[in-house]
Protein backbone atom coordinates (compact mmCIF):
# COMPACT_ATOMS: atom_id res chain seq x y z
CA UNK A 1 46.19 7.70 -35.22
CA UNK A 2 47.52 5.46 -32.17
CA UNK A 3 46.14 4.50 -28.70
CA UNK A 4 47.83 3.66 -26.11
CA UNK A 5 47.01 0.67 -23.61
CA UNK A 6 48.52 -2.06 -21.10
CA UNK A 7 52.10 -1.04 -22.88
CA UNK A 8 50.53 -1.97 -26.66
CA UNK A 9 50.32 0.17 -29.22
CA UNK A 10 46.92 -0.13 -31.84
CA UNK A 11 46.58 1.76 -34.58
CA UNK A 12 43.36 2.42 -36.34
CA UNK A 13 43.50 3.30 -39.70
CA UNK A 14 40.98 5.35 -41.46
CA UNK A 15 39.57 4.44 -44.28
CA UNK A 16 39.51 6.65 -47.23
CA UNK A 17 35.77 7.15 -48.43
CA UNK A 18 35.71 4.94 -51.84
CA UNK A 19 36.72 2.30 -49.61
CA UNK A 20 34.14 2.74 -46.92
CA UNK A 21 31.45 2.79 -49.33
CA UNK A 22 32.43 -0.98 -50.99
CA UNK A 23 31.91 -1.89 -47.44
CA UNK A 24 28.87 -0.61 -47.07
CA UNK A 25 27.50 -1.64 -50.30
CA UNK A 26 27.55 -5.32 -49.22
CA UNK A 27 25.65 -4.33 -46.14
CA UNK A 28 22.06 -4.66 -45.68
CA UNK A 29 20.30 -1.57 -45.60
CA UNK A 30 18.97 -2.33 -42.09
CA UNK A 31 22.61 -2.33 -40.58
CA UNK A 32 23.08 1.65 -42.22
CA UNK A 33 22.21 3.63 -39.01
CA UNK A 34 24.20 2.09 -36.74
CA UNK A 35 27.08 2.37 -39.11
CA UNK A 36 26.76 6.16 -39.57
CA UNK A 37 27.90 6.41 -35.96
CA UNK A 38 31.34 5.10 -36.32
CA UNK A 39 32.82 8.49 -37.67
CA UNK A 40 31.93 11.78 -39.89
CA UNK A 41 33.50 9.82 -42.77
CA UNK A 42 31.61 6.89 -42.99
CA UNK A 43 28.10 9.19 -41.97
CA UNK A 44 29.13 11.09 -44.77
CA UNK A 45 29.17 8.77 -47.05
CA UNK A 46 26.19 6.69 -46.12
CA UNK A 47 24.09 9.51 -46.62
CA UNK A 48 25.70 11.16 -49.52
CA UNK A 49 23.61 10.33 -52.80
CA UNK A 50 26.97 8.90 -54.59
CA UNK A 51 26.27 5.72 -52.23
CA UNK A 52 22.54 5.74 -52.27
CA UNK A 53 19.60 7.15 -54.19
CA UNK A 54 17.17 8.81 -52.05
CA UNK A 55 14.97 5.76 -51.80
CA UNK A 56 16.35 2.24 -51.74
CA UNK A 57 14.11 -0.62 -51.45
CA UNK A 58 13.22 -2.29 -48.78
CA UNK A 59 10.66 -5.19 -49.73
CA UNK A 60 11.09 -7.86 -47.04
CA UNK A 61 10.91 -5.50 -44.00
CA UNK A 62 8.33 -3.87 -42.22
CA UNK A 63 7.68 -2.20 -38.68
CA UNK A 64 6.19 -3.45 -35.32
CA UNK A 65 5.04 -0.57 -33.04
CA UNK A 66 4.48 -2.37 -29.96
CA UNK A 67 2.49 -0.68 -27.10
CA UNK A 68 2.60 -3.06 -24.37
CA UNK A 69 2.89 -2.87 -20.18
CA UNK A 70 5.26 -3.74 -18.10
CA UNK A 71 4.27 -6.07 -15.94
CA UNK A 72 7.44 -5.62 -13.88
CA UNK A 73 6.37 -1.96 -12.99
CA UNK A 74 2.34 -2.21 -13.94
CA UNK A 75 2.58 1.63 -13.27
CA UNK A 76 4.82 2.63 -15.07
CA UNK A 77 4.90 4.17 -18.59
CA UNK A 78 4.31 2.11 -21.62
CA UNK A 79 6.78 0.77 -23.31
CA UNK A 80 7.27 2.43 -27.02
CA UNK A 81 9.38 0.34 -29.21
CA UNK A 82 9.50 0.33 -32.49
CA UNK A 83 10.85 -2.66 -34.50
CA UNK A 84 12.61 -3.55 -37.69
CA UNK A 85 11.39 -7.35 -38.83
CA UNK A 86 12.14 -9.56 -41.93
CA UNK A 87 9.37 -11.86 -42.90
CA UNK A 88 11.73 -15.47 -42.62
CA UNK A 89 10.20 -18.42 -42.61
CA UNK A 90 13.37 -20.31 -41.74
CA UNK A 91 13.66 -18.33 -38.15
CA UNK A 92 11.75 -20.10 -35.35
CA UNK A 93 8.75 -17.04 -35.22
CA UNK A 94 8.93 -17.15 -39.18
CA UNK A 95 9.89 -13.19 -38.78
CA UNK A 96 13.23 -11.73 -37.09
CA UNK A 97 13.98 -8.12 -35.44
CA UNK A 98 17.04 -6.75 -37.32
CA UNK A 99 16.81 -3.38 -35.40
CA UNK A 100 15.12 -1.83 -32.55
CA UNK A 101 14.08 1.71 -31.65
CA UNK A 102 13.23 3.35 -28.41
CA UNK A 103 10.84 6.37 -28.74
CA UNK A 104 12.30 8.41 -26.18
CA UNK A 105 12.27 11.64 -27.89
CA UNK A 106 10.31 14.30 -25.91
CA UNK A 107 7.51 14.51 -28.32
CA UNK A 108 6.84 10.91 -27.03
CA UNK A 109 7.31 11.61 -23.37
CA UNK A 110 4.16 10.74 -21.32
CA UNK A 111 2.47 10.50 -24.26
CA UNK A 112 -0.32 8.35 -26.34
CA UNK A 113 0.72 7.01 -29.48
CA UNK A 114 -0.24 5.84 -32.91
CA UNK A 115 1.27 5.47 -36.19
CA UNK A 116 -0.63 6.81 -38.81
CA UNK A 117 0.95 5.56 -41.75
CA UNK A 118 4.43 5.18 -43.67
CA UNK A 119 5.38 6.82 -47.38
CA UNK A 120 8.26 6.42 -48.67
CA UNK A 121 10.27 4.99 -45.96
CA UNK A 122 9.19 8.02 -43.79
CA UNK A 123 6.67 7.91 -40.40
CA UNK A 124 3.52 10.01 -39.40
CA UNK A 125 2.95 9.98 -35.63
CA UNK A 126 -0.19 11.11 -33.91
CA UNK A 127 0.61 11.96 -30.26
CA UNK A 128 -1.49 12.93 -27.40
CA UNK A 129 -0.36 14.11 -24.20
CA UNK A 130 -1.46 13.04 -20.93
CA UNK A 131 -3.48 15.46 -19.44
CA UNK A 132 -6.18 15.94 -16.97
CA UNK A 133 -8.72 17.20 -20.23
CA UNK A 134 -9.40 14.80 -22.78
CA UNK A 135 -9.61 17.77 -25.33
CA UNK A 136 -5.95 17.92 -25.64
CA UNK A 137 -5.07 18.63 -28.84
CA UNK A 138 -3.24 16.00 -31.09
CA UNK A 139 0.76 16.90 -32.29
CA UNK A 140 1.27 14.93 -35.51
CA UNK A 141 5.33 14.21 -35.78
CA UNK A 142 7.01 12.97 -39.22
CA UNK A 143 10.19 10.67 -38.56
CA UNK A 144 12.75 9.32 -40.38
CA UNK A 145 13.78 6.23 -39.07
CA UNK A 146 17.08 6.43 -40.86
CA UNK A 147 18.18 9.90 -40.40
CA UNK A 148 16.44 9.67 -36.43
CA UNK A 149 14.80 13.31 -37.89
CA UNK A 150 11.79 14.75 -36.67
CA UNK A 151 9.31 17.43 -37.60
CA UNK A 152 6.45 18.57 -35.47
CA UNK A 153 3.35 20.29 -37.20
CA UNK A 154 1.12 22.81 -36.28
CA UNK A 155 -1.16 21.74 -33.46
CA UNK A 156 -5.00 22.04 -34.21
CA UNK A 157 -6.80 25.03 -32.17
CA UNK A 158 -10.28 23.86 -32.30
CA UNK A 159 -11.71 23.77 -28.70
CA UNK A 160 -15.03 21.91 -29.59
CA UNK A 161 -15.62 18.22 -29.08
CA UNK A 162 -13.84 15.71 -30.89
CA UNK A 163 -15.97 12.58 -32.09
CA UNK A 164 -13.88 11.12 -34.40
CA UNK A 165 -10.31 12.30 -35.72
CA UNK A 166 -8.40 10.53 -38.59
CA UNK A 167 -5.09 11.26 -40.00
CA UNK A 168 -3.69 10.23 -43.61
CA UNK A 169 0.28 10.90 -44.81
CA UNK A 170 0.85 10.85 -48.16
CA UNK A 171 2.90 11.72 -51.11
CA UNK A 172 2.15 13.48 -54.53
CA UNK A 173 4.33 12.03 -57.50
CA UNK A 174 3.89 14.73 -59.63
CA UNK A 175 5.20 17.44 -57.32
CA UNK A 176 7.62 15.10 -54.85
CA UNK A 177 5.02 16.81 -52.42
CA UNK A 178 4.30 14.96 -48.93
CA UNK A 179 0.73 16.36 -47.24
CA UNK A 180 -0.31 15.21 -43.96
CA UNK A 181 -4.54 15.38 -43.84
CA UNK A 182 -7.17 14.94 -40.96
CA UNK A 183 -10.84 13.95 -41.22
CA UNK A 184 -12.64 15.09 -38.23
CA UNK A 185 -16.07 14.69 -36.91
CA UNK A 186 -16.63 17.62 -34.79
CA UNK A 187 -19.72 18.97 -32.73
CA UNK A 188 -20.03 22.63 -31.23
CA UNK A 189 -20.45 23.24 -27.21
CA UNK A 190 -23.78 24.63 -27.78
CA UNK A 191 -25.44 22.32 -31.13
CA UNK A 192 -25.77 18.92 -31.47
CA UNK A 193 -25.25 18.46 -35.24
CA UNK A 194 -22.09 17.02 -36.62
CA UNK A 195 -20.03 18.87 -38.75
CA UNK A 196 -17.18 17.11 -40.99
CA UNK A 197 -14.10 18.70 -41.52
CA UNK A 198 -10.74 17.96 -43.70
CA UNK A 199 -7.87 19.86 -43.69
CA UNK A 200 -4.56 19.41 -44.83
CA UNK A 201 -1.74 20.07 -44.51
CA UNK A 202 1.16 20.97 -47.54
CA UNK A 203 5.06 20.84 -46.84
CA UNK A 204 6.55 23.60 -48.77
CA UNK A 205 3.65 26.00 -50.07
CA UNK A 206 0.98 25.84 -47.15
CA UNK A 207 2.82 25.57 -44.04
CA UNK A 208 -0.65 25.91 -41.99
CA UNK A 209 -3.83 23.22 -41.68
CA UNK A 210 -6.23 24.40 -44.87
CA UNK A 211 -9.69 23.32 -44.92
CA UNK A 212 -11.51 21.75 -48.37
CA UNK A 213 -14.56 19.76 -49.29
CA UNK A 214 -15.07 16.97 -47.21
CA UNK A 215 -17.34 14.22 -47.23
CA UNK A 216 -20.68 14.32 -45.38
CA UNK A 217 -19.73 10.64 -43.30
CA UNK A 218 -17.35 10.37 -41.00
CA UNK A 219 -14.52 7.70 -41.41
CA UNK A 220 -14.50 4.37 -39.28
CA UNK A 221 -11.97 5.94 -36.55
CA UNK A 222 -8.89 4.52 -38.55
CA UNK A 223 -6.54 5.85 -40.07
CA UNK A 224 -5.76 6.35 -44.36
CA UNK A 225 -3.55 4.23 -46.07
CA UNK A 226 -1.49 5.24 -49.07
CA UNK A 227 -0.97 4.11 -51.73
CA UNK A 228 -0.36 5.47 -55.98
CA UNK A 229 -1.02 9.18 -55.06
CA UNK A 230 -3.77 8.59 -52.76
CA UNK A 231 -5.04 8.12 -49.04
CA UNK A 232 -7.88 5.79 -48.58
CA UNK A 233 -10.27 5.68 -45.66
CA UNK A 234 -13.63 3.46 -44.88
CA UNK A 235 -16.77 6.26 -45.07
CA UNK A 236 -19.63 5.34 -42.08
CA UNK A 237 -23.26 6.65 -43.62
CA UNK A 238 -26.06 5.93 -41.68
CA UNK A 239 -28.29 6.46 -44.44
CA UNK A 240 -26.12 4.27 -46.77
CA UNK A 241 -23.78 1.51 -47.58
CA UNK A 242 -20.32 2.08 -46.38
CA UNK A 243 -17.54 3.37 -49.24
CA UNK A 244 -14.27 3.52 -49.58
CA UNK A 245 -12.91 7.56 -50.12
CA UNK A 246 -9.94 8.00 -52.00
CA UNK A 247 -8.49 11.65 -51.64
CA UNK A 248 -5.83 12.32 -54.97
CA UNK A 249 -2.88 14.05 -53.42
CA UNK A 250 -2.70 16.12 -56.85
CA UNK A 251 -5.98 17.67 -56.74
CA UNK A 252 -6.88 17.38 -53.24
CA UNK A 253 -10.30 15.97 -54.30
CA UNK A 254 -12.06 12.52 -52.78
CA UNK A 255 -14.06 10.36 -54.78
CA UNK A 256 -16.28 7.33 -54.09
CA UNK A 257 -14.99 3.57 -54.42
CA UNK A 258 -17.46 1.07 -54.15
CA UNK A 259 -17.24 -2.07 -51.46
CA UNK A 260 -17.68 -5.48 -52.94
CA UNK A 261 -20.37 -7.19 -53.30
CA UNK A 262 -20.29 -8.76 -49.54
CA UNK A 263 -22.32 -9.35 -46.71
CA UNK A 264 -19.41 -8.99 -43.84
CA UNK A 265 -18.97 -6.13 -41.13
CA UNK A 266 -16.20 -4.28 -39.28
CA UNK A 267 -14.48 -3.74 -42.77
CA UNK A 268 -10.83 -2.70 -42.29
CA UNK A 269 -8.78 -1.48 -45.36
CA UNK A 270 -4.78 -1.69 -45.69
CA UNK A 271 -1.84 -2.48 -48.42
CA UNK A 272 -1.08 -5.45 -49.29
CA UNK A 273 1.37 -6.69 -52.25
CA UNK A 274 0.86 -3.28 -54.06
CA UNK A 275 -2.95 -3.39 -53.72
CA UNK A 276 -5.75 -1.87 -51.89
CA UNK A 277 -7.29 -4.58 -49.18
CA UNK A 278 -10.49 -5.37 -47.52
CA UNK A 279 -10.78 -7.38 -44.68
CA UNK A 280 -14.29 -8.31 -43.79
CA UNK A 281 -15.96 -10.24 -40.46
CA UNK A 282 -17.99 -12.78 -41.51
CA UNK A 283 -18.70 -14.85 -38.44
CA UNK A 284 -16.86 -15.75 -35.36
CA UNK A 285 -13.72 -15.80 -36.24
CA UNK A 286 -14.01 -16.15 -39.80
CA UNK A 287 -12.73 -13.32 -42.57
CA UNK A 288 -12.89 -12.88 -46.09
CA UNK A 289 -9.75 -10.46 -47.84
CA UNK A 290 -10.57 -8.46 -51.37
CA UNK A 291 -8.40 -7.31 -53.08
CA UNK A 292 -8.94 -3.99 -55.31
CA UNK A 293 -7.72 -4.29 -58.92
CA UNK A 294 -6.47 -1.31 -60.97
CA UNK A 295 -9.57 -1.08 -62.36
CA UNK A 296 -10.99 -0.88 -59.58
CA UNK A 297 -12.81 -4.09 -59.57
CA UNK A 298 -12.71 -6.05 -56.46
CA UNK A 299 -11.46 -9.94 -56.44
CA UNK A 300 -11.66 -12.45 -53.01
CA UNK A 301 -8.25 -13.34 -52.50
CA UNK A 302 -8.73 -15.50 -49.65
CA UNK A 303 -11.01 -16.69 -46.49
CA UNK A 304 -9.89 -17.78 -43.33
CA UNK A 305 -10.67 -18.73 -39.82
CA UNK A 306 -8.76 -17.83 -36.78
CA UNK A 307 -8.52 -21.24 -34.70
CA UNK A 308 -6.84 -19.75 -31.70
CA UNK A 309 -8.77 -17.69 -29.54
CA UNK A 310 -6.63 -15.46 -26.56
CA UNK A 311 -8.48 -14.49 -23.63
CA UNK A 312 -5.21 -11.90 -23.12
CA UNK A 313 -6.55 -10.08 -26.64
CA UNK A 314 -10.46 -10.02 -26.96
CA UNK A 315 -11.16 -6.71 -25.48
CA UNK A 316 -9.04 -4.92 -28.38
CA UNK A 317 -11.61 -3.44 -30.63
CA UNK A 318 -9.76 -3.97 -33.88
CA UNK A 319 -10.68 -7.73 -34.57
CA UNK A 320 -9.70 -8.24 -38.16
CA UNK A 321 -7.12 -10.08 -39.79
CA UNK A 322 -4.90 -7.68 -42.18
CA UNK A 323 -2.25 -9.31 -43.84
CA UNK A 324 1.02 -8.12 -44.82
CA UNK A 325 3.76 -10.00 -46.30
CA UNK A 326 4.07 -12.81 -48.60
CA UNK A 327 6.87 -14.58 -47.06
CA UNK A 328 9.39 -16.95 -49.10
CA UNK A 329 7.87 -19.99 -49.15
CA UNK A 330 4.42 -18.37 -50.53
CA UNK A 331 2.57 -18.36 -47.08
CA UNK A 332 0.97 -15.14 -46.19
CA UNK A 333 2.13 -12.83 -42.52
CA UNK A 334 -1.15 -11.36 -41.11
CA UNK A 335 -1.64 -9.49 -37.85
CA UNK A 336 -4.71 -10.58 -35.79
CA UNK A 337 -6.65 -8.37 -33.82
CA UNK A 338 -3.59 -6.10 -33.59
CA UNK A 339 -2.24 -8.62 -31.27
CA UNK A 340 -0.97 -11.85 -33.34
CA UNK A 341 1.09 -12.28 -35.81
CA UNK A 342 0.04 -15.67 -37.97
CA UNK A 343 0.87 -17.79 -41.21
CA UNK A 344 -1.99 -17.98 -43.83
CA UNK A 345 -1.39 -21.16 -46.43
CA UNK A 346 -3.26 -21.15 -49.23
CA UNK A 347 -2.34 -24.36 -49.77
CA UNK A 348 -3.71 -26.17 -47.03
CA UNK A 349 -5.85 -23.09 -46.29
CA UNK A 350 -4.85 -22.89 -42.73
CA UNK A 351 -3.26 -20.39 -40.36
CA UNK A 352 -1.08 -21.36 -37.81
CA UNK A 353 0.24 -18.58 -34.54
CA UNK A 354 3.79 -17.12 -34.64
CA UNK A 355 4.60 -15.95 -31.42
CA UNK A 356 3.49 -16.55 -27.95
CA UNK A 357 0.33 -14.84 -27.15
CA UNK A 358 0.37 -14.80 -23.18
CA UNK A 359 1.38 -11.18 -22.84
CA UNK A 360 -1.46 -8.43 -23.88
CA UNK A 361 -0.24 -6.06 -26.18
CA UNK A 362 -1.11 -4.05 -29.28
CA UNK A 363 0.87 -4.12 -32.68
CA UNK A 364 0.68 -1.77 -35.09
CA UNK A 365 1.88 -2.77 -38.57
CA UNK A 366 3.49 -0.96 -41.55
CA UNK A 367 5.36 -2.08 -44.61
CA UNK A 368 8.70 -0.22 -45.55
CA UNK A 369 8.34 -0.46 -48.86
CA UNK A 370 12.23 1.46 -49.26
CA UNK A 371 14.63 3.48 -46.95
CA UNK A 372 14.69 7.55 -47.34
CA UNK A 373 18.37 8.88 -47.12
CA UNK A 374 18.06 12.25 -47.85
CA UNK A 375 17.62 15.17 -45.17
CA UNK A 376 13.75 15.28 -43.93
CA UNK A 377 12.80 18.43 -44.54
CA UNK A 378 13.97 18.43 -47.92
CA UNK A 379 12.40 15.35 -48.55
CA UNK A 380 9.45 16.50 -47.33
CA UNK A 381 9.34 19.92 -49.63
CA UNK A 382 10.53 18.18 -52.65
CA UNK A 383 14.17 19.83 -52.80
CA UNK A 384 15.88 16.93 -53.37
């Protein structure tokens, strides 16, 4: 194949496929998108499973969702970018953006959004739409980040009001299943008791929201976190002590985990190195983290105070440290108040700020534990 321009001649050659994928092999698994869009051939081969398993790991990289104005248009829509970063303590921000996505797809269009959680390289989406009710009902959308696939489910039809809804994506090991579930608090027009409500959802044999047992508490208003064939969520009882709920994907059954022994508040739960976490408020600015052994026995694995204090960030209601990557050189990557990313030492037992704080904003932080080649839906169903 030739082109012809200012009177020269170039000639691109095509590469024959076993010679495309020795190319890609030395690439970093970040860099694989773009590179499906130079041809069919070399999409082809990037997603055929002779080049990659369906899941590849991914251990150094996780995603920034950040939701932040612009202050060039104040009016205008919010920006929705999604980021690829590399904990790297030798960059200037000790992290660096190796890709960038725009969420411009029209389930995002004039739309609130939150992540609910990532599996297996894969994202669950909760979106609103902007309407004149409050009521509107919430779409949940799966993405693939490396395929740029969607899936929309079923939206809910309730028409009472909402106190409290939570959402959990997860993934069952025994059957390659993925189920998406929500934990709602919900009240009738005409009563004023509470009634909690989980349903879930099953890719492949229950294509519809199915109710089960559900706990008598409603959850703390965040979302689950996955992790070993179970989603996890912080239980609110007003005539108790607050629990952890683990729901087993297999069974579809919760059951109680105990909080440490710990006189903190505003407890937020998350993954961190291959564990559950707890972060807990002690005072001022001051957390404690536990971490959750396999037998289920909880251990401090560090305290810390926050020394800087933005004026930009202390009307976000999620004030809690929640760390997330153990970077090379053994210090710790948190996010603060979903607004700040920081260094924990344990050496010195200090944390020091990343990047510059003087726009507002809100972060949203998930680990991508591996990349998911394989076509969505299939992954999703198990057929793969």
């Amino acid at each position: 194949m030739a082109h012809r321009q200012d009177n020269k001649i170039f000639e691109i050659v095509e590469l024959v496929p076993d010679v495309i994928e020795l190319i890609v092999n030395k690439l970093p698994s970040y860099c694989l998108p773009s590179c499906r869009l130079v041809c069919k051939t070399w999409n082809n081969v990037i997603l055929s499973s002779k080049h990659h398993p369906s899941i590849s790991a991914a251990s150094n990289f996780f995603l920034a969702h950040v939701y932040s104005e612009s202050h060039d248009r104040p009016n205008s829509h919010h920006f929705r970018n999604l980021h690829c970063l590399e904990s790297d303590p030798d960059h200037v921000e000790g992290v660096r953006s190796v890709a960038s996505f725009n969420l411009k797809h029209k389930y995002f269009k004039r739309s609130f959004i939150s992540i609910i959680n990532s599996c297996n390289g894969l994202l669950a989406f909760v979106v609103t739409k902007k309407t004149n009710s409050w009521l509107s009902p919430n779409s949940v959308v799966i993405l693939n980040p490396i395929t740029n696939e969607y899936f929309e489910l079923p939206k809910d039809k309730y028409k009472g009001n909402w106190f409290t809804c939570c959402y959990g994506f997860g993934f069952c090991p025994k059957t390659k299943q993925y189920k998406v579930v929500r934990s709602s608090t919900v009240r009738d027009r005409n009563s004023i008791i509470h009634n909690y409500k989980t349903e879930i959802f099953a890719f492949g044999t229950r294509p519809e929201w199915t109710q089960i047992e559900s706990p008598t508490c409603s959850f703390n208003g965040c979302h689950g976190v996955y992790l070993n064939g179970g989603l996890h969520w912080i239980g609110q009882n007003n005539l108790g002590p607050d629990v952890i709920y683990r729901l087993n994907m297999e069974d579809e059954k919760y059951e109680q985990i105990p909080f440490p022994s710990d006189d903190g508040y505003f407890p937020c739960i998350g993954i961190f190195n291959g564990a559950i976490n707890l972060t807990l408020s002690v005072e001022g600015y001051k957390y404690r983290v536990w971490k959750m052994k396999e037998d289920g026995l909880w251990i401090k694995a560090f305290s810390v105070i926050v020394p800087y204090v933005n004026k930009n960030i202390l009307s976000f209601s999620k004030s809690t440290v929640e760390p997330i990557k153990i970077c090379k050189d053994g210090k710790i990557l948190c996010l603060w108040a979903g607004a700040e990313l920081v260094l924990y030492n344990p050496t010195t037992k200090k944390m020091e700020k990343l990047i510059d704080d003087t726009t507002a904003r809100d972060f949203s932080v998930h680990n991508i534990e591996c990349f998911n080649f394989n076509v969505l839906l299939d992954i999703l169903t198990g057929n793969f």
